[in-house]
PDBML (XML) file of the C-alpha atoms, coordinates in Angstrom:
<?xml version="1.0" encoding="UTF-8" ?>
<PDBx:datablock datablockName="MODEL"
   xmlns:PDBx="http://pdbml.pdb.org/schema/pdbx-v50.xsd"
   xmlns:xsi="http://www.w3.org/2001/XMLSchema-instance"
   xsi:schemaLocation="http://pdbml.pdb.org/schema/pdbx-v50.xsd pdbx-v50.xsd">
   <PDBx:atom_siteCategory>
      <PDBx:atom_site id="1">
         <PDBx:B_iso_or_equiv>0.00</PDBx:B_iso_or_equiv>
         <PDBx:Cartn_x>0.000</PDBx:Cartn_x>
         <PDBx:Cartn_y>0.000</PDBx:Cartn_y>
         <PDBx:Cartn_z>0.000</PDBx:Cartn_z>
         <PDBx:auth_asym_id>A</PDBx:auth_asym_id>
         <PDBx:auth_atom_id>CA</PDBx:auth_atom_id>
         <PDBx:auth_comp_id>UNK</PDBx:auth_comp_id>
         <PDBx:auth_seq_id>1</PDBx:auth_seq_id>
         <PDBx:group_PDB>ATOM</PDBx:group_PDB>
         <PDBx:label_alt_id xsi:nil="true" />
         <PDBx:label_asym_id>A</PDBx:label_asym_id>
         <PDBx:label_atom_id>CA</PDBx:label_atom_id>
         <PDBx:label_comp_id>UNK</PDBx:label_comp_id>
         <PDBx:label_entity_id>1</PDBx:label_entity_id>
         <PDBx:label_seq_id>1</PDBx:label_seq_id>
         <PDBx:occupancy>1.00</PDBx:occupancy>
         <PDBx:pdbx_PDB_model_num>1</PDBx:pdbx_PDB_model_num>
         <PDBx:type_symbol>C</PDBx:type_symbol>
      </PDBx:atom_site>
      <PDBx:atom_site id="2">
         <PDBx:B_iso_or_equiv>0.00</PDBx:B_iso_or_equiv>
         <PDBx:Cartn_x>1.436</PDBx:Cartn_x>
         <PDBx:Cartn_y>4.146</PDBx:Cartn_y>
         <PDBx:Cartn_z>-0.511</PDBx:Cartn_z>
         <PDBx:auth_asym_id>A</PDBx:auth_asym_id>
         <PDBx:auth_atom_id>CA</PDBx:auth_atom_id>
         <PDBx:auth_comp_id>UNK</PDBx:auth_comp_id>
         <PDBx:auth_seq_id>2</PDBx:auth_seq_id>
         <PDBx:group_PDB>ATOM</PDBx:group_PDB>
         <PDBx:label_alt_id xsi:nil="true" />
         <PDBx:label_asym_id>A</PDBx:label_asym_id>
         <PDBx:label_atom_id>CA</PDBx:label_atom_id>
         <PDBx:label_comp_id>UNK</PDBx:label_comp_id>
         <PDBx:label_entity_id>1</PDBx:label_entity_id>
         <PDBx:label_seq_id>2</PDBx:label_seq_id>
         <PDBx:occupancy>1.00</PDBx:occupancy>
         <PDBx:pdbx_PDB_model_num>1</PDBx:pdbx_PDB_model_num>
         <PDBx:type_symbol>C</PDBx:type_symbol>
      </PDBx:atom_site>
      <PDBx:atom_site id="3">
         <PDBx:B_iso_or_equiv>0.00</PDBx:B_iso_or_equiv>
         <PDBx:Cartn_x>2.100</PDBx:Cartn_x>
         <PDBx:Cartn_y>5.864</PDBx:Cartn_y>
         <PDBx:Cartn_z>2.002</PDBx:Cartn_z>
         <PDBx:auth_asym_id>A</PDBx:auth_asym_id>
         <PDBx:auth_atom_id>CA</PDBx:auth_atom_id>
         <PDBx:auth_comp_id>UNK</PDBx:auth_comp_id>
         <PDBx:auth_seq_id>3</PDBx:auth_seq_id>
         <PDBx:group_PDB>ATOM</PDBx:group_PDB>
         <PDBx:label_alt_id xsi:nil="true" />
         <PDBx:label_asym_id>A</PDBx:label_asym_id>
         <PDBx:label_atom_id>CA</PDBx:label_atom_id>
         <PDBx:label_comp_id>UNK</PDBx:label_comp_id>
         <PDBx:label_entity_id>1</PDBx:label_entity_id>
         <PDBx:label_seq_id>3</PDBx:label_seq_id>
         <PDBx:occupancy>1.00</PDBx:occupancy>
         <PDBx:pdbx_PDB_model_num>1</PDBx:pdbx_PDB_model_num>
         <PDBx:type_symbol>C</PDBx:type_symbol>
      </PDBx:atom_site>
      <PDBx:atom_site id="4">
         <PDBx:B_iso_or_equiv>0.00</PDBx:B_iso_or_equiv>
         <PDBx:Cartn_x>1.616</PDBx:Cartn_x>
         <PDBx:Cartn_y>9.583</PDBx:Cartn_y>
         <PDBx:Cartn_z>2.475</PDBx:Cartn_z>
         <PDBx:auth_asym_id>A</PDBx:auth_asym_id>
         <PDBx:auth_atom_id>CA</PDBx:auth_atom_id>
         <PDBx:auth_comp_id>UNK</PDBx:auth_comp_id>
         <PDBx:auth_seq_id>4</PDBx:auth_seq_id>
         <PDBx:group_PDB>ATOM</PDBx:group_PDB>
         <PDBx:label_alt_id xsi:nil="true" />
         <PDBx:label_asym_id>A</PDBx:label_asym_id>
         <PDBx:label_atom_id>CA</PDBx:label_atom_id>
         <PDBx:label_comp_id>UNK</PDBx:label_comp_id>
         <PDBx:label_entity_id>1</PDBx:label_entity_id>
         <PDBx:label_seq_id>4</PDBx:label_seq_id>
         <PDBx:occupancy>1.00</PDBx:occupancy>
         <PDBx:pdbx_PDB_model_num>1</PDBx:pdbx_PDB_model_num>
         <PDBx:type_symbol>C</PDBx:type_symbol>
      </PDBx:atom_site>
      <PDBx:atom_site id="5">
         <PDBx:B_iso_or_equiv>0.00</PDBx:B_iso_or_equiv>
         <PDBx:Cartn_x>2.291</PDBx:Cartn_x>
         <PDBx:Cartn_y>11.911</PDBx:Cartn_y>
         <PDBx:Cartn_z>5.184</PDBx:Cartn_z>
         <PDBx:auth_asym_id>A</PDBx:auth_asym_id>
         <PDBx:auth_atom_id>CA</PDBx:auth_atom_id>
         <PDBx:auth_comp_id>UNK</PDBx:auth_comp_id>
         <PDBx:auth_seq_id>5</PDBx:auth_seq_id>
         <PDBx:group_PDB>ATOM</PDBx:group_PDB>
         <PDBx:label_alt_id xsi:nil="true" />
         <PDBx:label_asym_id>A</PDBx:label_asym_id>
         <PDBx:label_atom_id>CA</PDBx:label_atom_id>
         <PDBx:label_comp_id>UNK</PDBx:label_comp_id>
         <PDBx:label_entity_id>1</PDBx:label_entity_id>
         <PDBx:label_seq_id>5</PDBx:label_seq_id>
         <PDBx:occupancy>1.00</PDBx:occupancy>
         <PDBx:pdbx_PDB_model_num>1</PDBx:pdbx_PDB_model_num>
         <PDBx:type_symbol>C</PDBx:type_symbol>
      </PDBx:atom_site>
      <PDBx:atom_site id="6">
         <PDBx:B_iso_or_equiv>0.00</PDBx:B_iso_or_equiv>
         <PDBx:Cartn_x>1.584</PDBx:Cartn_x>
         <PDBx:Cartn_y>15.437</PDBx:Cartn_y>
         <PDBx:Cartn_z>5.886</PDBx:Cartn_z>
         <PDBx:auth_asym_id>A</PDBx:auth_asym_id>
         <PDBx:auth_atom_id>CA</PDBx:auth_atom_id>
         <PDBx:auth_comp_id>UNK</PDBx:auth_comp_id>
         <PDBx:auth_seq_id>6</PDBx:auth_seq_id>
         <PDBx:group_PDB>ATOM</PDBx:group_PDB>
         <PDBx:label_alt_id xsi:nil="true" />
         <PDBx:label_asym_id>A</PDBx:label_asym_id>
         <PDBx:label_atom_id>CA</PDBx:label_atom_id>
         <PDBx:label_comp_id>UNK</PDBx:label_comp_id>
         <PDBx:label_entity_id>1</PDBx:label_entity_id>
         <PDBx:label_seq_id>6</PDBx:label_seq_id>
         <PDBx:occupancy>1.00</PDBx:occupancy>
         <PDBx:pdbx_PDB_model_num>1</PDBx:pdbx_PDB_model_num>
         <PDBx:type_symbol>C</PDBx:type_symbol>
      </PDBx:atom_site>
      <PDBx:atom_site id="7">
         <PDBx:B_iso_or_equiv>0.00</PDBx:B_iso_or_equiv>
         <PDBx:Cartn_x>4.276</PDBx:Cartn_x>
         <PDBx:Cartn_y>17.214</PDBx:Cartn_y>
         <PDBx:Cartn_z>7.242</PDBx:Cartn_z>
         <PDBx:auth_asym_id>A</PDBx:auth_asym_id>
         <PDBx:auth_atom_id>CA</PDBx:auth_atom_id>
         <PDBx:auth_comp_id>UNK</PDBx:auth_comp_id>
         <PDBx:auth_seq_id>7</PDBx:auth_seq_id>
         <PDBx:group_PDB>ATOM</PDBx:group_PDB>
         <PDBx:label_alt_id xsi:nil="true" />
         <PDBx:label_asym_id>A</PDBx:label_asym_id>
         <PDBx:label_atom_id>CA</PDBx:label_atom_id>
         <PDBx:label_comp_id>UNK</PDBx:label_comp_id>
         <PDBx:label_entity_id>1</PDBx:label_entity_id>
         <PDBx:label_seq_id>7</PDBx:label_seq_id>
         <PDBx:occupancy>1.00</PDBx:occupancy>
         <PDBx:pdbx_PDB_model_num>1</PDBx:pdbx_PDB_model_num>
         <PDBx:type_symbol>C</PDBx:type_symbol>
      </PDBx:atom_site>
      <PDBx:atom_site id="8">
         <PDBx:B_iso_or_equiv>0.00</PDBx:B_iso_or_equiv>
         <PDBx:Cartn_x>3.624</PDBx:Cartn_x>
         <PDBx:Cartn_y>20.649</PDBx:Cartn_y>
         <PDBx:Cartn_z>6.835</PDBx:Cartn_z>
         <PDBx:auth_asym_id>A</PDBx:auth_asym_id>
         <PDBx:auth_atom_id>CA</PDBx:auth_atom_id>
         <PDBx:auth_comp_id>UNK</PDBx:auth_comp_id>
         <PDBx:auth_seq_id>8</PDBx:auth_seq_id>
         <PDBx:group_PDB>ATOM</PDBx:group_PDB>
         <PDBx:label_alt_id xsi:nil="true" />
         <PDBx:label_asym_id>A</PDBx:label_asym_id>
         <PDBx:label_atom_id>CA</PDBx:label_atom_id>
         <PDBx:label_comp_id>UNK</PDBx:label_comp_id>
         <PDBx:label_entity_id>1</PDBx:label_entity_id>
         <PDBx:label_seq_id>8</PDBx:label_seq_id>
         <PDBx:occupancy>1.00</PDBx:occupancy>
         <PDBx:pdbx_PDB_model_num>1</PDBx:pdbx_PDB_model_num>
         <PDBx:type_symbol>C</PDBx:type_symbol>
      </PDBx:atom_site>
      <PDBx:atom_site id="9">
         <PDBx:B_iso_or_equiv>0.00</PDBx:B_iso_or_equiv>
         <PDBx:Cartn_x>3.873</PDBx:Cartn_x>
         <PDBx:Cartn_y>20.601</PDBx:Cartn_y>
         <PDBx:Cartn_z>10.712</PDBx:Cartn_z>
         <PDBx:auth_asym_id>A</PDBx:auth_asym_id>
         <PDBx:auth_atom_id>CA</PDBx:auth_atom_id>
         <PDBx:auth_comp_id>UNK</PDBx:auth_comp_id>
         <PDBx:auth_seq_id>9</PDBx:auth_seq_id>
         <PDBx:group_PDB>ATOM</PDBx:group_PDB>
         <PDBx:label_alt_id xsi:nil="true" />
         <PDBx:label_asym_id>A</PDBx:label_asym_id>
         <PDBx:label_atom_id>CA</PDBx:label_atom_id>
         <PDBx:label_comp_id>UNK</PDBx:label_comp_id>
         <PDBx:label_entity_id>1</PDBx:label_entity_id>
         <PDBx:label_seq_id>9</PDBx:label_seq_id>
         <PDBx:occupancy>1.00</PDBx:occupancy>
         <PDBx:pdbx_PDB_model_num>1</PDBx:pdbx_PDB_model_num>
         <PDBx:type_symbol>C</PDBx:type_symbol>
      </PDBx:atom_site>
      <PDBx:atom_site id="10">
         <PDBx:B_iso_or_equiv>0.00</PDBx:B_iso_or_equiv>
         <PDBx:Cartn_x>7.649</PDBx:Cartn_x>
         <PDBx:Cartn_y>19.237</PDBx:Cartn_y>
         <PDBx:Cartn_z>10.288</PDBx:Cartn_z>
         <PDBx:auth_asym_id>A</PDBx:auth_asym_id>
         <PDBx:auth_atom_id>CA</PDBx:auth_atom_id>
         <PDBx:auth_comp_id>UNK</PDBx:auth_comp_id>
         <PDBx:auth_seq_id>10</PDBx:auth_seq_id>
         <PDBx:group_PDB>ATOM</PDBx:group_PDB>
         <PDBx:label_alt_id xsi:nil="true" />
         <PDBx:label_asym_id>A</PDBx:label_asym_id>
         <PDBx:label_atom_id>CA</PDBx:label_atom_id>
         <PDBx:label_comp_id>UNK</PDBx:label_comp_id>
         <PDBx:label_entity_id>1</PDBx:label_entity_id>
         <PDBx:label_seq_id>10</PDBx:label_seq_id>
         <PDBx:occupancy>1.00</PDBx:occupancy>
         <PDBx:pdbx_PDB_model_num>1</PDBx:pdbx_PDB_model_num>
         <PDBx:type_symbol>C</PDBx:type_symbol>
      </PDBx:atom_site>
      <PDBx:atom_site id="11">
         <PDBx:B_iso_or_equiv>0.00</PDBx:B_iso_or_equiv>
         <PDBx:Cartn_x>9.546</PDBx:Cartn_x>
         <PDBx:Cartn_y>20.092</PDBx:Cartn_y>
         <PDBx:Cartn_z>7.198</PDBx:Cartn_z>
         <PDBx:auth_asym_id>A</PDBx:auth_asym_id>
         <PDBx:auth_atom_id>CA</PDBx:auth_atom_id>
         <PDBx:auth_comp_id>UNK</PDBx:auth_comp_id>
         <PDBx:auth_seq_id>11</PDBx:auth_seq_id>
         <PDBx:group_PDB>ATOM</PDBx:group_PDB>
         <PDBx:label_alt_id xsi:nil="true" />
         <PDBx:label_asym_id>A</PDBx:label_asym_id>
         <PDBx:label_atom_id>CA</PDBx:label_atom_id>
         <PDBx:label_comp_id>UNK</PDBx:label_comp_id>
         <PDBx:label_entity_id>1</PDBx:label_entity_id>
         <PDBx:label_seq_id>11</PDBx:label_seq_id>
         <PDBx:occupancy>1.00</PDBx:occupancy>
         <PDBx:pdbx_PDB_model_num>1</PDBx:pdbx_PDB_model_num>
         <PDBx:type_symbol>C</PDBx:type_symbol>
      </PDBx:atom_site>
      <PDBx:atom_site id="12">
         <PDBx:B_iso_or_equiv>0.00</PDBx:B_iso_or_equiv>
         <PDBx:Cartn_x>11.543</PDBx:Cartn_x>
         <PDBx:Cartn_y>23.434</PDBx:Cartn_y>
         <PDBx:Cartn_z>7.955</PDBx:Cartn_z>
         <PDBx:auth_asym_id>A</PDBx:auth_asym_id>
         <PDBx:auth_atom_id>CA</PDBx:auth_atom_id>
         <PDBx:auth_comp_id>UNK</PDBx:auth_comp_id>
         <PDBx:auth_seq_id>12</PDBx:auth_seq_id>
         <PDBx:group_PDB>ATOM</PDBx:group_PDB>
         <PDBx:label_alt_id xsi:nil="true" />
         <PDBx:label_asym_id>A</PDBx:label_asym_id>
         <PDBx:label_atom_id>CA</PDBx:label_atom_id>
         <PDBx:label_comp_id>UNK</PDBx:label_comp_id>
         <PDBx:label_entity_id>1</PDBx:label_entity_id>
         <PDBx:label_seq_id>12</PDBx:label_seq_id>
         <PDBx:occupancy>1.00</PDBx:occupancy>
         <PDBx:pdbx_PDB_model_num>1</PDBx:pdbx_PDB_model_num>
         <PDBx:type_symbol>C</PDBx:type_symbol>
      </PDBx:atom_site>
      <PDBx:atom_site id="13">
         <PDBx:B_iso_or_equiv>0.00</PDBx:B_iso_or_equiv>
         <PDBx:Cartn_x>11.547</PDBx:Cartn_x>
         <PDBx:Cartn_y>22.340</PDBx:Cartn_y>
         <PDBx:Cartn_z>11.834</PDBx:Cartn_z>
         <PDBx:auth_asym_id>A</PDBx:auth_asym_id>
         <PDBx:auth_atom_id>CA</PDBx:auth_atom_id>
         <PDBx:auth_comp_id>UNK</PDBx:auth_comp_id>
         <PDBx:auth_seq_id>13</PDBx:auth_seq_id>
         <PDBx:group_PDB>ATOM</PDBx:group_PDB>
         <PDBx:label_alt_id xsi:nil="true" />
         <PDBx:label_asym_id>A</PDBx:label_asym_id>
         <PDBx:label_atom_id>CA</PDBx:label_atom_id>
         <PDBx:label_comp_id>UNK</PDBx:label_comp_id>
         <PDBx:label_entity_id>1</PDBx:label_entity_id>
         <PDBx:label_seq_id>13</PDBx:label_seq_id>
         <PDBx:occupancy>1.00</PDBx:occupancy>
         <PDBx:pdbx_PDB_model_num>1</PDBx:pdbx_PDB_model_num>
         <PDBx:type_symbol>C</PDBx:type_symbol>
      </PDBx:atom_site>
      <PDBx:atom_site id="14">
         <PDBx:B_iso_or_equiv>0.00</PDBx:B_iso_or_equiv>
         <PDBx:Cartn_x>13.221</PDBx:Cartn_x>
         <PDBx:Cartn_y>18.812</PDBx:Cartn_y>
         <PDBx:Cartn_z>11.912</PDBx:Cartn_z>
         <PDBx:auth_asym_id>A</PDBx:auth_asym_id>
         <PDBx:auth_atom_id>CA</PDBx:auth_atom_id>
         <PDBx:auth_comp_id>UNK</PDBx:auth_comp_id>
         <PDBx:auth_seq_id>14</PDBx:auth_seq_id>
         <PDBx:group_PDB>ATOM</PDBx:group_PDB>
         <PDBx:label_alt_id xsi:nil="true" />
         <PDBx:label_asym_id>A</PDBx:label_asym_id>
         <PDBx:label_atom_id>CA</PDBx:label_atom_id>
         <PDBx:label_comp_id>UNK</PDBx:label_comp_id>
         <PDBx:label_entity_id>1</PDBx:label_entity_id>
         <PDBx:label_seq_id>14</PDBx:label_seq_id>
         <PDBx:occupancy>1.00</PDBx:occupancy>
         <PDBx:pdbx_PDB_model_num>1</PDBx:pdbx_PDB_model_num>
         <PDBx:type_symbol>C</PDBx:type_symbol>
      </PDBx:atom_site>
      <PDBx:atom_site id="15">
         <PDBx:B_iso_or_equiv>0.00</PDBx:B_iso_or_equiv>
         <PDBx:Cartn_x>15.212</PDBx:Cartn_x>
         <PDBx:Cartn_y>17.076</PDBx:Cartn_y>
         <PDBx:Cartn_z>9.442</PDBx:Cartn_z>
         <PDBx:auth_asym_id>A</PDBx:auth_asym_id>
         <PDBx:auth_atom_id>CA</PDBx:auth_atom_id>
         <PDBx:auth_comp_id>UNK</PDBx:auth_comp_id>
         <PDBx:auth_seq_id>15</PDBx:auth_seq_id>
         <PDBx:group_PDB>ATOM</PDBx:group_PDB>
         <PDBx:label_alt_id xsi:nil="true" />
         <PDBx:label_asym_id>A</PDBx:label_asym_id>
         <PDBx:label_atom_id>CA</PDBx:label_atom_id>
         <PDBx:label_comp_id>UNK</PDBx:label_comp_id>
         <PDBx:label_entity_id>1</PDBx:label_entity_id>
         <PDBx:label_seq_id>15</PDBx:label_seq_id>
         <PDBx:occupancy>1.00</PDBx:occupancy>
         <PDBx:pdbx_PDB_model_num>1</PDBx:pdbx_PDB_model_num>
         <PDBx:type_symbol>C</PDBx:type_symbol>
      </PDBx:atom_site>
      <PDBx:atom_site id="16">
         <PDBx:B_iso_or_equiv>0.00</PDBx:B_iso_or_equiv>
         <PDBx:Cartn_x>13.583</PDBx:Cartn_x>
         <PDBx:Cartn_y>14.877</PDBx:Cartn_y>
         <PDBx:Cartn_z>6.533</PDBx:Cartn_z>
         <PDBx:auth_asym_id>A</PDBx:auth_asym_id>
         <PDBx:auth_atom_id>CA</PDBx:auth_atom_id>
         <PDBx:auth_comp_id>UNK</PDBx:auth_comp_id>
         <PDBx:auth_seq_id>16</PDBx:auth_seq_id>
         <PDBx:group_PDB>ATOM</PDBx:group_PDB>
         <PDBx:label_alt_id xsi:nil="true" />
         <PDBx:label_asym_id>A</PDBx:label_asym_id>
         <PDBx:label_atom_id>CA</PDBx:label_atom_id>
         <PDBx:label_comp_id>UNK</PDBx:label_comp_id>
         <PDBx:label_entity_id>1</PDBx:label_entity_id>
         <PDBx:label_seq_id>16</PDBx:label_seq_id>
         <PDBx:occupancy>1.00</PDBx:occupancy>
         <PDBx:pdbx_PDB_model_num>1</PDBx:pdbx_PDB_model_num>
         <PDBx:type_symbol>C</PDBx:type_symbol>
      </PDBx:atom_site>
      <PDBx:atom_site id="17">
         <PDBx:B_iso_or_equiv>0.00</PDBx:B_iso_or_equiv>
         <PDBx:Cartn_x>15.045</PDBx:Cartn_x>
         <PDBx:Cartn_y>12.196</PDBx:Cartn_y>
         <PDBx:Cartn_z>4.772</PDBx:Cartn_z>
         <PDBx:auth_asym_id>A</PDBx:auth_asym_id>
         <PDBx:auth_atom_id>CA</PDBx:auth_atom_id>
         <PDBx:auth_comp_id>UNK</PDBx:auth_comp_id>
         <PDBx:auth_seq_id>17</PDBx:auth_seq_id>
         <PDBx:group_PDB>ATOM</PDBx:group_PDB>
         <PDBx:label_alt_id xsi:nil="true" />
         <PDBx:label_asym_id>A</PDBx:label_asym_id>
         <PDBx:label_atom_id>CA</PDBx:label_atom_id>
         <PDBx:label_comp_id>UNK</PDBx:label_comp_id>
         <PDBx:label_entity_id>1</PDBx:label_entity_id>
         <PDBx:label_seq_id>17</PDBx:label_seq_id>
         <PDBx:occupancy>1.00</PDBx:occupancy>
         <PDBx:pdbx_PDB_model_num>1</PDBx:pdbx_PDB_model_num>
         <PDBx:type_symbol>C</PDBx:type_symbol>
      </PDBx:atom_site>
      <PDBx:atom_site id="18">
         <PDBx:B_iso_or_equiv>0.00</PDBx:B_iso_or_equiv>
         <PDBx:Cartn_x>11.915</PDBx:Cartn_x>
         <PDBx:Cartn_y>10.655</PDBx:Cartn_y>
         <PDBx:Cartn_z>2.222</PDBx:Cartn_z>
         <PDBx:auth_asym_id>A</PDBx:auth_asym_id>
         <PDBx:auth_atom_id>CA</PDBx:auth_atom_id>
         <PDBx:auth_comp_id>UNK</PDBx:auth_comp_id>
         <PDBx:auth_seq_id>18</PDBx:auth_seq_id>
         <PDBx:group_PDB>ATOM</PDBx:group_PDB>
         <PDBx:label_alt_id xsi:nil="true" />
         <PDBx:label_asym_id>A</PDBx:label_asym_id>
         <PDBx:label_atom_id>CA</PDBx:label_atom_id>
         <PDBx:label_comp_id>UNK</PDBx:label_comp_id>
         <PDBx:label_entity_id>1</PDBx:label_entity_id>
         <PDBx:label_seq_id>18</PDBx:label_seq_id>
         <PDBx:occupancy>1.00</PDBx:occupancy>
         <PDBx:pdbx_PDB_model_num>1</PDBx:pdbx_PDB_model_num>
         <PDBx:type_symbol>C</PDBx:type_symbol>
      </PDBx:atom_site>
      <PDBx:atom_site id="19">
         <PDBx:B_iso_or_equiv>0.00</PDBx:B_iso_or_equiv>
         <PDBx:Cartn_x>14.546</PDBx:Cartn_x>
         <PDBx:Cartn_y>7.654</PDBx:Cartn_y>
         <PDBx:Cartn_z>1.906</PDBx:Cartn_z>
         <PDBx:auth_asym_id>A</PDBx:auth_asym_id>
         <PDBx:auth_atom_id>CA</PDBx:auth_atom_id>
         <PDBx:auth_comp_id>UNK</PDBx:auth_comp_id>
         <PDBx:auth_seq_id>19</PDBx:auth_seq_id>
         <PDBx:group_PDB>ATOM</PDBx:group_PDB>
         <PDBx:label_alt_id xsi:nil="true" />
         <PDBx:label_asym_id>A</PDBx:label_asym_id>
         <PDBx:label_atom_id>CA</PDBx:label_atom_id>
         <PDBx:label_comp_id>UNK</PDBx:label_comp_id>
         <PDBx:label_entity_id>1</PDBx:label_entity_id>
         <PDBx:label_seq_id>19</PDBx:label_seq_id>
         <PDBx:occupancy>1.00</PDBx:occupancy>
         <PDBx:pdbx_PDB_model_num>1</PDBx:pdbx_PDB_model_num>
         <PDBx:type_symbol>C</PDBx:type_symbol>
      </PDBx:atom_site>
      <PDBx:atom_site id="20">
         <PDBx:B_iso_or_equiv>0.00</PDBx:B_iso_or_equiv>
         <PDBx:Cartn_x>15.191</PDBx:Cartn_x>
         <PDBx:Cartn_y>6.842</PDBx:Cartn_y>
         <PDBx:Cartn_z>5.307</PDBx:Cartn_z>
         <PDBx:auth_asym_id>A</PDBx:auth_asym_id>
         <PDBx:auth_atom_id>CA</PDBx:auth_atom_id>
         <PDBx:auth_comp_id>UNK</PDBx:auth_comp_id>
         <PDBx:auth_seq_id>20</PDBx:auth_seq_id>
         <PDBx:group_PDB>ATOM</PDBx:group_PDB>
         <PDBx:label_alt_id xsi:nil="true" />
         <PDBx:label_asym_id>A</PDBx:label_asym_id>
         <PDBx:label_atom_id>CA</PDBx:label_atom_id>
         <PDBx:label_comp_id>UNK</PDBx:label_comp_id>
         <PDBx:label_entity_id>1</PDBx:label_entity_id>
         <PDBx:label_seq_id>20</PDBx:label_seq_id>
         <PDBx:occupancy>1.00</PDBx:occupancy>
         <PDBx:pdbx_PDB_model_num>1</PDBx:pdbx_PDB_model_num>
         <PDBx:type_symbol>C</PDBx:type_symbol>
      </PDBx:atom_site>
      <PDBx:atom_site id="21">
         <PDBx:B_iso_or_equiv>0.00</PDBx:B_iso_or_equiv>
         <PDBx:Cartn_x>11.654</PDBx:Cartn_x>
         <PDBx:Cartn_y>7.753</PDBx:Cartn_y>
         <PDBx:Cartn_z>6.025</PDBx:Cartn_z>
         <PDBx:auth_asym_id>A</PDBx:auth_asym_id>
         <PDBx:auth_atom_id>CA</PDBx:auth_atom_id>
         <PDBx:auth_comp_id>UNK</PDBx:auth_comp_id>
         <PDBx:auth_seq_id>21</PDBx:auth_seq_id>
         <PDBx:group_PDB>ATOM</PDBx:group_PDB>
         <PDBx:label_alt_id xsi:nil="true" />
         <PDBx:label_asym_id>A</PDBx:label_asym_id>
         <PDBx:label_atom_id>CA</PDBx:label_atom_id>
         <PDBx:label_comp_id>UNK</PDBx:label_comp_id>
         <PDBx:label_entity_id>1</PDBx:label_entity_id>
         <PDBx:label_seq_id>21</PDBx:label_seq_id>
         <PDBx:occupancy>1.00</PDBx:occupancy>
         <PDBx:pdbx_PDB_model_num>1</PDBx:pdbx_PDB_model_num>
         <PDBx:type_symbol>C</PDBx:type_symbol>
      </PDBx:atom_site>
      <PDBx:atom_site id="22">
         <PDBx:B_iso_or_equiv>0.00</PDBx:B_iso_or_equiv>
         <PDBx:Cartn_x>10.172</PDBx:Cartn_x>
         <PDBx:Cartn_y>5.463</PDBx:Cartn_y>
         <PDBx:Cartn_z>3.097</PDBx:Cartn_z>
         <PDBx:auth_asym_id>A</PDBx:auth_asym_id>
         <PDBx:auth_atom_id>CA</PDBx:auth_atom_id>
         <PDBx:auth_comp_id>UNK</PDBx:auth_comp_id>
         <PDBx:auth_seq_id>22</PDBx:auth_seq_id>
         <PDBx:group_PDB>ATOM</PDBx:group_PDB>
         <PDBx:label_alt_id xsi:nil="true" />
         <PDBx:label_asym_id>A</PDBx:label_asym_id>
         <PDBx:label_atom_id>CA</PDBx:label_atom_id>
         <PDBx:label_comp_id>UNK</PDBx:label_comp_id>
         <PDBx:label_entity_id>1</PDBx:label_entity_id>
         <PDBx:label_seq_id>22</PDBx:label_seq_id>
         <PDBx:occupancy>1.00</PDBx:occupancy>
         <PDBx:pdbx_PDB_model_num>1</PDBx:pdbx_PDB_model_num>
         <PDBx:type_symbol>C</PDBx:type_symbol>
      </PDBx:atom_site>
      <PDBx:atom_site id="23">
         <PDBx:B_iso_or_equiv>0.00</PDBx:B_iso_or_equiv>
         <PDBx:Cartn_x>7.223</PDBx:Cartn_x>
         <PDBx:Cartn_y>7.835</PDBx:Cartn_y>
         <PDBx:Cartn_z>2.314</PDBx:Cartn_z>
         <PDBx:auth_asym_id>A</PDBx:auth_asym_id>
         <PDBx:auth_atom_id>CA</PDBx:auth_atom_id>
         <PDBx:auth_comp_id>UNK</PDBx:auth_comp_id>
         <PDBx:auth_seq_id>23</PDBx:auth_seq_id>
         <PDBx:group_PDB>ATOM</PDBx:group_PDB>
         <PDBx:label_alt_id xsi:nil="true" />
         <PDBx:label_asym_id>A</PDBx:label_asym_id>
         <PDBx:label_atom_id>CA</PDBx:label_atom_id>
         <PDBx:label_comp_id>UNK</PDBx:label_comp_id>
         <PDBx:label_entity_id>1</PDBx:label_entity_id>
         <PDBx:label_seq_id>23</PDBx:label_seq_id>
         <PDBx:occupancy>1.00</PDBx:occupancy>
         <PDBx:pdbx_PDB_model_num>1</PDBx:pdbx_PDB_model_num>
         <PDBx:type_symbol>C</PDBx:type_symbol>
      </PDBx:atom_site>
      <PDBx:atom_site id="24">
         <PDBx:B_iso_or_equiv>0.00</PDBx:B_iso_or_equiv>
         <PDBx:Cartn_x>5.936</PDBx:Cartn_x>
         <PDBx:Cartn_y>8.039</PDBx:Cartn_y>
         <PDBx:Cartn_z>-1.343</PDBx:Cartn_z>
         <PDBx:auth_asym_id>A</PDBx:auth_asym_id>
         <PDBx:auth_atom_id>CA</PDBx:auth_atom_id>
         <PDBx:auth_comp_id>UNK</PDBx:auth_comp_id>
         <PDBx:auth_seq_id>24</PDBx:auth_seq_id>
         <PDBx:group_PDB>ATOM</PDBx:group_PDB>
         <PDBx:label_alt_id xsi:nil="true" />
         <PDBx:label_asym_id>A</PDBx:label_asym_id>
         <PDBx:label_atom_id>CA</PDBx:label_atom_id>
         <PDBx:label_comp_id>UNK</PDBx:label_comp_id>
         <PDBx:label_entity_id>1</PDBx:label_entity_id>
         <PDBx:label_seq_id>24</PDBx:label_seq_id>
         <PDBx:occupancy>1.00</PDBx:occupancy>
         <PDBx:pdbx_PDB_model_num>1</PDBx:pdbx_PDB_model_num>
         <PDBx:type_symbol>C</PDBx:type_symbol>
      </PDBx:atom_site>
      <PDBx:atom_site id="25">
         <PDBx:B_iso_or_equiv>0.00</PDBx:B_iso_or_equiv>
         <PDBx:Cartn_x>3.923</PDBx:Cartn_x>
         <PDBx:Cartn_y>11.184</PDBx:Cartn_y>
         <PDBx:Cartn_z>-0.997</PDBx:Cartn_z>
         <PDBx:auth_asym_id>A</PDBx:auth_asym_id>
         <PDBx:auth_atom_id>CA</PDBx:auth_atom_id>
         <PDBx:auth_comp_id>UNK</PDBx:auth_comp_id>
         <PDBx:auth_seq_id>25</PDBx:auth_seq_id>
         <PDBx:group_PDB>ATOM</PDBx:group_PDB>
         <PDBx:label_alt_id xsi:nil="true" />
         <PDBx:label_asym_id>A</PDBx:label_asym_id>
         <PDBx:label_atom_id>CA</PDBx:label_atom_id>
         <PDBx:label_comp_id>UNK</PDBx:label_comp_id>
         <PDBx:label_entity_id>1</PDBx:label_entity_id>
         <PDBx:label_seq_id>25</PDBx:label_seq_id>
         <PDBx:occupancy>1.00</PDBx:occupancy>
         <PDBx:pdbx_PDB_model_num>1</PDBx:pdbx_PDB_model_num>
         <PDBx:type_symbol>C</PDBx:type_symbol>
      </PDBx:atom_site>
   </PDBx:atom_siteCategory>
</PDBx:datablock>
């Protein structure tokens, strides 16, 4: 199954790795 998160909340605040995190959207 995808996998989406909303991180309007985060991005800018903590670091974001989409690989290490494994998100597709």
């Amino acid at each position: 199954v995808l996998f989406h998160t909303d991180a309007v909340q985060a991005f800018g605040h903590i670091p974001i790795d989409v690989n290490y995190l494994g998100v597709d959207m």
